[in-house]
Protein backbone atom coordinates (compact mmCIF):
# COMPACT_ATOMS: atom_id res chain seq x y z
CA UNK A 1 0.00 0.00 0.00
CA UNK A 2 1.36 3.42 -0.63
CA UNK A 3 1.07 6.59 1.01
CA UNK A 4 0.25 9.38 -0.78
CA UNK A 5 2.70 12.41 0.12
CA UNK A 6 1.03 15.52 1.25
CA UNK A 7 2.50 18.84 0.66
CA UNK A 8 2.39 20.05 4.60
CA UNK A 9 1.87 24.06 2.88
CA UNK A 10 -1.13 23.05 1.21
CA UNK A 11 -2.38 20.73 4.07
CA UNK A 12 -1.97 23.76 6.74
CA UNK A 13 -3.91 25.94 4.57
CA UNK A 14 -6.49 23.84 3.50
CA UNK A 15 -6.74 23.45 7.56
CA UNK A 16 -7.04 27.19 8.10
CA UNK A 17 -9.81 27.63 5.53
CA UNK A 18 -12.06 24.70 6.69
CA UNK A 19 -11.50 26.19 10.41
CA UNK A 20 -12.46 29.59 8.81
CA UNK A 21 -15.93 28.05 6.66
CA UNK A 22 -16.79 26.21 9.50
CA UNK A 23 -16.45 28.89 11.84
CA UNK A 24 -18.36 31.32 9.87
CA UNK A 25 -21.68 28.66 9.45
CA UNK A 26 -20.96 28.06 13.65
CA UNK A 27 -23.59 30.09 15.72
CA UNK A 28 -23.27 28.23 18.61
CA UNK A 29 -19.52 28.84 19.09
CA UNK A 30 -19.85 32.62 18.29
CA UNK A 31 -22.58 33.20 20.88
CA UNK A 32 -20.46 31.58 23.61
CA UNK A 33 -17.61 34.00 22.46
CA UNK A 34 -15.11 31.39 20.98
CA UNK A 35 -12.53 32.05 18.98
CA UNK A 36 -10.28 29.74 16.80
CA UNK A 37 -6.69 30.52 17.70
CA UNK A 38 -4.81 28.25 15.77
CA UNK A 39 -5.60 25.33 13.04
CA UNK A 40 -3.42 23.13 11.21
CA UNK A 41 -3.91 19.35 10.01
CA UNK A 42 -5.31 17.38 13.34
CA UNK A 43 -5.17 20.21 15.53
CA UNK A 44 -7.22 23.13 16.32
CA UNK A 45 -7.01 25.64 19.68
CA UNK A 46 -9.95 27.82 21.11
CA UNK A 47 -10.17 30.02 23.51
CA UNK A 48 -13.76 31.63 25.72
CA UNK A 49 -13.86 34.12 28.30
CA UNK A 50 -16.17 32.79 31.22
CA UNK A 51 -19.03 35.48 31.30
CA UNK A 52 -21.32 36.07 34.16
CA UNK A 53 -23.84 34.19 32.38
CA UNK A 54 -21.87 30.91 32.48
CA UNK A 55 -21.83 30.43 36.00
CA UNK A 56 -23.47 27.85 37.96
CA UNK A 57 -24.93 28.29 41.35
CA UNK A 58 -21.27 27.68 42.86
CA UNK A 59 -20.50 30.89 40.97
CA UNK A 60 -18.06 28.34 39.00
CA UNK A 61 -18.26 28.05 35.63
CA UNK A 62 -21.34 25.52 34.41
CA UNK A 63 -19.57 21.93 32.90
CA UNK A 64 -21.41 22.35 30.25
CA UNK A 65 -19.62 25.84 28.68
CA UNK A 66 -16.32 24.01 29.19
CA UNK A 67 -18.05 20.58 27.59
CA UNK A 68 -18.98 22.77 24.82
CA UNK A 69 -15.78 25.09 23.98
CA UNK A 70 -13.99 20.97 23.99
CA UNK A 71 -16.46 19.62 21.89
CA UNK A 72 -15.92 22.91 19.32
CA UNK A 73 -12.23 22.45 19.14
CA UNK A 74 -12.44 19.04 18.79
CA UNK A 75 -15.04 19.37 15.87
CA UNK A 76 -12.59 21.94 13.83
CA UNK A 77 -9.52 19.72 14.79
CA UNK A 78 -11.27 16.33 13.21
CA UNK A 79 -12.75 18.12 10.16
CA UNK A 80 -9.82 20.13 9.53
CA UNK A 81 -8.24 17.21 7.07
CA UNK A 82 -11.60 18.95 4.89
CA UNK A 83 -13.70 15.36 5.49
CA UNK A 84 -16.71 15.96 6.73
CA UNK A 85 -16.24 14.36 9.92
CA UNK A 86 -18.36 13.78 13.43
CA UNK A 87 -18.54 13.40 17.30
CA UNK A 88 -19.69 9.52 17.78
CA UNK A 89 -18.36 9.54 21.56
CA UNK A 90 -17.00 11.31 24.17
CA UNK A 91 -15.92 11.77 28.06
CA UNK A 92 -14.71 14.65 29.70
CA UNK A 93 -12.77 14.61 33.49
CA UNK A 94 -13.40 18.26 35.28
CA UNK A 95 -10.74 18.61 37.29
CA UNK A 96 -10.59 22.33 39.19
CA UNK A 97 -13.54 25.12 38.23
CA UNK A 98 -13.13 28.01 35.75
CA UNK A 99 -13.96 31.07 37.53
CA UNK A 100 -15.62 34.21 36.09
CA UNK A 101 -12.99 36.23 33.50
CA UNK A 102 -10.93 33.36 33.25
CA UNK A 103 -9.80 32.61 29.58
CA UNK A 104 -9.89 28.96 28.84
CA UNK A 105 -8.08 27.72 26.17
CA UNK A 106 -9.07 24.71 24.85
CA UNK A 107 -6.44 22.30 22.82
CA UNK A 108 -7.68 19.36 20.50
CA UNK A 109 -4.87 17.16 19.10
CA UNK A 110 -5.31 13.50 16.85
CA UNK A 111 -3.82 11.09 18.26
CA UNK A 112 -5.12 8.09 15.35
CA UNK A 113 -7.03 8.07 12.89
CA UNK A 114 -8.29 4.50 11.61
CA UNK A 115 -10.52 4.15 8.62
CA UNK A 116 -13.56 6.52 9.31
CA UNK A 117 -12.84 6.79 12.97
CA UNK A 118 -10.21 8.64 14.64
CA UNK A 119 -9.64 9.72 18.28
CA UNK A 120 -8.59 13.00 19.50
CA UNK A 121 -7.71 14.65 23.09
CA UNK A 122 -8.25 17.67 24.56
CA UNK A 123 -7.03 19.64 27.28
CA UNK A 124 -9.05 22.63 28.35
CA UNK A 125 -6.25 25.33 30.29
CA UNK A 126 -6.94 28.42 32.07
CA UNK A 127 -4.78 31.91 31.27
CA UNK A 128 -2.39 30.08 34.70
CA UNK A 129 -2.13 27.44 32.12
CA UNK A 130 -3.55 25.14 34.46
CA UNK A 131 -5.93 22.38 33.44
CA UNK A 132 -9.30 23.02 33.99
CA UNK A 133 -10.34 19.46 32.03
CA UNK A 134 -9.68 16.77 29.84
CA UNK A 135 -11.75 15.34 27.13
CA UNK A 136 -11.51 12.96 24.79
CA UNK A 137 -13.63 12.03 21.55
CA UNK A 138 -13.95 9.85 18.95
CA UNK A 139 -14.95 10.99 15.68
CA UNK A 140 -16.65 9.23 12.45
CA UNK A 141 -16.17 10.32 8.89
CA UNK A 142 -19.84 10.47 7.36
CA UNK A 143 -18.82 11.31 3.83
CA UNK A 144 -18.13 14.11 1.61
CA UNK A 145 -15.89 17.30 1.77
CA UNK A 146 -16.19 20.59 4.16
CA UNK A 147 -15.06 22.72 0.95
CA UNK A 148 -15.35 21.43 -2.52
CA UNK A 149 -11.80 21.50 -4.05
CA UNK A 150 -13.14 24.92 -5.53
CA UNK A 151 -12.77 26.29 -2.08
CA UNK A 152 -16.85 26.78 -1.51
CA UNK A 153 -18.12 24.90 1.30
CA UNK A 154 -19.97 21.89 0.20
């Protein structure tokens, strides 16, 4: 079996414009106030701000916000090889609370990919740099491309 050789220029680029389509069709991550700080092939990192409206009743931040900013920089960093590409499982270890104003910065690297699945891992950091979480997910390739080779999204 051969292995096709992948010019890493074109594959960081084509990285940084699926982050950018996706982002822009993304609603969910905008509201929350993520932004996409870096992309390249298998990797993506997002940061939040914890607002006032993201606290729980421990004046922490809710699990869920942290869940989701994870989940969002695991979704660019498995579709960012342009194949359109979803969650099929996750878990996610809490392990001290994100406070109001703290910037988390979420970091989603592939570690495999095998066939149409791939696993990835995340580690969610606070502007200390200490980890607020860990997640990991396992993604499934359902067919077709992010952006047609045109560069419109498909």
């Amino acid at each position: 079996m051969h292995k096709v050789a992948i010019d890493p220029q074109a594959a960081q680029a084509l990285a940084e414009a699926v982050g950018e389509a996706l982002f822009a069709r993304d609603p969910a991550s905008k509201a929350l106030g993520m932004h996409i700080a870096e992309m390249r092939p298998g990797y993506a990192r997002m940061t939040m701000t914890i607002r006032a409206d993201m606290l729980n009743g421990h004046q922490s931040c809710h699990g869920g916000f942290i869940f989701t900013l994870a989940d969002s920089a695991f979704a660019f960093a498995c579709n960012s090889h342009n194949l359109n590409t979803v969650g099929a499982a996750c878990t996610i270890d809490y392990l001290v609370p994100g406070r109001l104003g703290d910037v988390l910065t979420a970091e989603a690297v592939e570690q495999v990919q095998a066939g149409r699945s791939g696993v990835y891992d995340v580690t969610i950091r606070n502007q200390e740099d200490r980890i607020i979480a860990l997640f990991r997910g396992k993604s499934h390739r359902v067919g077709g491309e992010v952006l047609s080779s045109s560069g419109n999204l498909v």
